[in-house]
Protein backbone atom coordinates (compact mmCIF):
# COMPACT_ATOMS: atom_id res chain seq x y z
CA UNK A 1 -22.07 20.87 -9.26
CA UNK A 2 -18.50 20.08 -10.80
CA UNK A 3 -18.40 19.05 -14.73
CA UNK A 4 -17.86 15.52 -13.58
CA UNK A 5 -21.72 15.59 -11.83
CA UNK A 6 -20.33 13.71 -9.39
CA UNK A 7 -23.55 14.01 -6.65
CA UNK A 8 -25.00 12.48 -8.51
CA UNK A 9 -22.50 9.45 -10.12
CA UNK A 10 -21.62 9.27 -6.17
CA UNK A 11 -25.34 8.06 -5.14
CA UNK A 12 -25.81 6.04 -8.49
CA UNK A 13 -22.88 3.88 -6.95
CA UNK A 14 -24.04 4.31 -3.39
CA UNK A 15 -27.72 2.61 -4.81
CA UNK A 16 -26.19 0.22 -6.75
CA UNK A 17 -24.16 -1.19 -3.71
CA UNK A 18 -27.49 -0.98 -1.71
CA UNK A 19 -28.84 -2.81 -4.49
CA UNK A 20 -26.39 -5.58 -5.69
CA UNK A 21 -25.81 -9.41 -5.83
CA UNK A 22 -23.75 -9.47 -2.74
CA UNK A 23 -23.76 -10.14 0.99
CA UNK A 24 -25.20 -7.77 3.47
CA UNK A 25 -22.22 -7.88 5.61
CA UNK A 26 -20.00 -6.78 2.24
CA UNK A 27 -23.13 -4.08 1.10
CA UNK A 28 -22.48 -2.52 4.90
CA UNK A 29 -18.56 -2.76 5.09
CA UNK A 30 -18.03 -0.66 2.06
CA UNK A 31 -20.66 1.75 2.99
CA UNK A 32 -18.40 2.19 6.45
CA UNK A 33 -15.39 2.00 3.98
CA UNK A 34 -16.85 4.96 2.09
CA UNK A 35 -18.45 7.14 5.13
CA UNK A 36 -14.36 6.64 6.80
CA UNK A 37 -13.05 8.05 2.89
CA UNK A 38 -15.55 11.13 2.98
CA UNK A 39 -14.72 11.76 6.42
CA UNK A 40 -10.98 11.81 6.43
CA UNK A 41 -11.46 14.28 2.95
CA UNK A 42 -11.00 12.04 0.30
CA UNK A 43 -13.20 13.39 -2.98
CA UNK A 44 -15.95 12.37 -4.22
CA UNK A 45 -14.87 11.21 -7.67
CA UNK A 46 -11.69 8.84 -5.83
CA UNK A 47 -15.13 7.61 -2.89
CA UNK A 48 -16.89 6.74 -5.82
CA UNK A 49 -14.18 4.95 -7.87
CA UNK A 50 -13.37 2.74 -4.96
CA UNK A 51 -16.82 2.08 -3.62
CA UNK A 52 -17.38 1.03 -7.34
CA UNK A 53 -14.62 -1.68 -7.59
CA UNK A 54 -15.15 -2.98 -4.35
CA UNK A 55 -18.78 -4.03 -5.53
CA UNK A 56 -17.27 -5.06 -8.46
CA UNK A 57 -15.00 -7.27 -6.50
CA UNK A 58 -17.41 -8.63 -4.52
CA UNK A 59 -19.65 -9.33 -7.59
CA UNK A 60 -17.55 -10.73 -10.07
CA UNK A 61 -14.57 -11.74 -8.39
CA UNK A 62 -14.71 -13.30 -5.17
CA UNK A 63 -18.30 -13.52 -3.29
CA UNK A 64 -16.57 -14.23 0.16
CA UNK A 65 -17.34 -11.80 2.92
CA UNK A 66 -14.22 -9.07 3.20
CA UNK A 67 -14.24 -9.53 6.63
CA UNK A 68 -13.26 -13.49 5.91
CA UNK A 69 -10.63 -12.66 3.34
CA UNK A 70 -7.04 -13.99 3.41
CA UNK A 71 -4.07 -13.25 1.81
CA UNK A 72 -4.80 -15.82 -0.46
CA UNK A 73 -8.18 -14.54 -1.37
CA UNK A 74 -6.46 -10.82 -2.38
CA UNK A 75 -3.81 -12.75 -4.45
CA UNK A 76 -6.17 -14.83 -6.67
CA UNK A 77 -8.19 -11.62 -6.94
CA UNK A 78 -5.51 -9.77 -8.45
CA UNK A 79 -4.29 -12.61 -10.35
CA UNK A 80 -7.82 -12.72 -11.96
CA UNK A 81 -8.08 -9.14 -12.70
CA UNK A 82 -4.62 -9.35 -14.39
CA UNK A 83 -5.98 -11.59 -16.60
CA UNK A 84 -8.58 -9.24 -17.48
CA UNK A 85 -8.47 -7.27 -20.49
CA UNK A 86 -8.16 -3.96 -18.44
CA UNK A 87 -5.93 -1.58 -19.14
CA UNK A 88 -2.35 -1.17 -16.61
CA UNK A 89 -4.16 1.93 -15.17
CA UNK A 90 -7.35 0.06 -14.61
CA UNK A 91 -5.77 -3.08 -12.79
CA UNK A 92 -3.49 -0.79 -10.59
CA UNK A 93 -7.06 0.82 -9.47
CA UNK A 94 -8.18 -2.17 -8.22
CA UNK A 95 -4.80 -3.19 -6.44
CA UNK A 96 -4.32 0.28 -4.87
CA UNK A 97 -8.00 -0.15 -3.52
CA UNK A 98 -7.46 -3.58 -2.16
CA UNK A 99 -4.72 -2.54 -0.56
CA UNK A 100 -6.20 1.16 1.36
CA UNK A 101 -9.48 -1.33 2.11
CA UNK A 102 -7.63 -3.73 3.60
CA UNK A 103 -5.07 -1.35 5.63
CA UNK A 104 -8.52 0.50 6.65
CA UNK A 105 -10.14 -2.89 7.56
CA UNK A 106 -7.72 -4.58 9.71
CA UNK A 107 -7.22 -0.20 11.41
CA UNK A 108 -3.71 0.20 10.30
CA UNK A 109 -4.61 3.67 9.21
């Protein structure tokens, strides 16, 4: 176990997704998203981080299957979050995650 405990902060997301407001097709497409990140060796901490904003996405943001996003949907996403009060490195989170989800989800990896 590293300082960050992050076993267990991994499953606390992982239950929360399982757990959440949103649709079962979005609940099961970022638990693929996040078995592809483990497998290909990304850590745990960066897994958890983007498991956590896409359920934030899908909760707060835009309740629209992923699978049925457009480019428009992404766009008025972001625009929302920028009108957030998040900080610079909190909004470029969420945009660098949209964008490997979305690479990973149409398989341009």
């Amino acid at each position: 176990m590293g300082i960050y405990n992050e076993k267990n902060s991994f499953e606390r997301e992982i239950a929360r997704v399982q757990s959440a407001a949103i649709s079962d097709e979005n609940k099961n497409v970022i638990l693929e998203f996040k078995s592809y990140l483990i497998a290909t060796r990304i850590g745990i901490l960066r897994t958890t981080r983007y498991v956590n904003i896409l359920r934030q996405i899908s909760q707060r943001y835009n309740s629209k299957n992923y699978s049925d996003w457009t480019k428009k949907d992404v766009i008025e996403t972001l625009e929302k979050i920028e009108m957030e009060d998040y900080s610079p490195y909190t909004k470029k989170e969420f945009d660098k995650t949209l964008k490997r989800f979305f690479k990973w989800s149409k398989g341009e990896n």
